[in-house]
PDB file of N, CA and C in Angstrom:
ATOM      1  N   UNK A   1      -0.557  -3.705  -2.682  1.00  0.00           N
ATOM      2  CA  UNK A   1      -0.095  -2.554  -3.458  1.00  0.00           C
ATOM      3  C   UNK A   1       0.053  -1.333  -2.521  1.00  0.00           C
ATOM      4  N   UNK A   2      -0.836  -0.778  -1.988  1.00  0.00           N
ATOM      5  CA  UNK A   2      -0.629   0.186  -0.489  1.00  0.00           C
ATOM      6  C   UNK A   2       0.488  -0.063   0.151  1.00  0.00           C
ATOM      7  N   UNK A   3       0.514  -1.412   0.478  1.00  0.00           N
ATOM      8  CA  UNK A   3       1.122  -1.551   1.719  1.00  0.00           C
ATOM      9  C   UNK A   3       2.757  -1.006   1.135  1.00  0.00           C
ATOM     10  N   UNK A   4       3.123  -1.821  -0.584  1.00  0.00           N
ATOM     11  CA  UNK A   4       4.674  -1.639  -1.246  1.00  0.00           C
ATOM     12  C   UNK A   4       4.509   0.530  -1.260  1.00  0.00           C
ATOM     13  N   UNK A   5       3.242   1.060  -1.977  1.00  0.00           N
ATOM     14  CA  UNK A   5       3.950   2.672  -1.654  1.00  0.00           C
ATOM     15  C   UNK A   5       4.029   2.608  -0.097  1.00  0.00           C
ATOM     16  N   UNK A   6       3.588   2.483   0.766  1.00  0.00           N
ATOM     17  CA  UNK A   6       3.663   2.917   1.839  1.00  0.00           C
ATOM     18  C   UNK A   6       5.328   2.470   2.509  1.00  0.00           C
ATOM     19  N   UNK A   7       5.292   1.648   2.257  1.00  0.00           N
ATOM     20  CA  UNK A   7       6.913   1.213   2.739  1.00  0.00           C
ATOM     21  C   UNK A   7       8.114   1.559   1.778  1.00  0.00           C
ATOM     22  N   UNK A   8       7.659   2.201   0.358  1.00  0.00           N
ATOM     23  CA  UNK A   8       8.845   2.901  -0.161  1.00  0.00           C
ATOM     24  C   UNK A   8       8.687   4.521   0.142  1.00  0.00           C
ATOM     25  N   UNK A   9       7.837   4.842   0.810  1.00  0.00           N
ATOM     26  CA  UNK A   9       7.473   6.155   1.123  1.00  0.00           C
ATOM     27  C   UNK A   9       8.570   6.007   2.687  1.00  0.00           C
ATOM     28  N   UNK A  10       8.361   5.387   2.823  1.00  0.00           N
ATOM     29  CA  UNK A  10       8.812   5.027   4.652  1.00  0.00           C
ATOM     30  C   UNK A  10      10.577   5.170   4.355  1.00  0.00           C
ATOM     31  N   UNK A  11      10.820   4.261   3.708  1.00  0.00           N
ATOM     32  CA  UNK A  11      12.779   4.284   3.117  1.00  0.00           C
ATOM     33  C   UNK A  11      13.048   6.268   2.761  1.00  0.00           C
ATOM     34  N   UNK A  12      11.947   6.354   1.805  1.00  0.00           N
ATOM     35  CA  UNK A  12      12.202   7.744   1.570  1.00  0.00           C
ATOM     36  C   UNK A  12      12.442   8.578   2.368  1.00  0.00           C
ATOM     37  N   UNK A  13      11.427   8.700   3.229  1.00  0.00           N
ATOM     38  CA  UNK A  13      11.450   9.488   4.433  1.00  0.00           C
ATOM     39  C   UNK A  13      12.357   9.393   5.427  1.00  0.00           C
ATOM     40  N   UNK A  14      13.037   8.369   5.798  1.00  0.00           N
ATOM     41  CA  UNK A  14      14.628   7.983   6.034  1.00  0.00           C
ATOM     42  C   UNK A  14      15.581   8.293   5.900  1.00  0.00           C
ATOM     43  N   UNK A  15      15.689   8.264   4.435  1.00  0.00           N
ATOM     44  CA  UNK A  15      16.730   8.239   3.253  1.00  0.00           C
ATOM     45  C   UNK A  15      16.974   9.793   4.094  1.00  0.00           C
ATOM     46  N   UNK A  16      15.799  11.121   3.891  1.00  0.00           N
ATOM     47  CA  UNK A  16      15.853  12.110   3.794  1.00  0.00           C
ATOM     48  C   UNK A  16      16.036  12.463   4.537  1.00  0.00           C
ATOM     49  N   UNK A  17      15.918  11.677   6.038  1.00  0.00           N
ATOM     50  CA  UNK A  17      16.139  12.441   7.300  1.00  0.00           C
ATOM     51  C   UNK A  17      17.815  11.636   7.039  1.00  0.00           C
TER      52      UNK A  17
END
């Protein structure tokens, strides 16, 4: 469960850059 936010946090932070 961590690990799935942590890696849609990661796309996000991507997305945004």
């Amino acid at each position: 469960m961590k690990k799935r936010k942590y890696g849609s946090n990661f796309l996000f932070f991507f997305s945004n850059f």
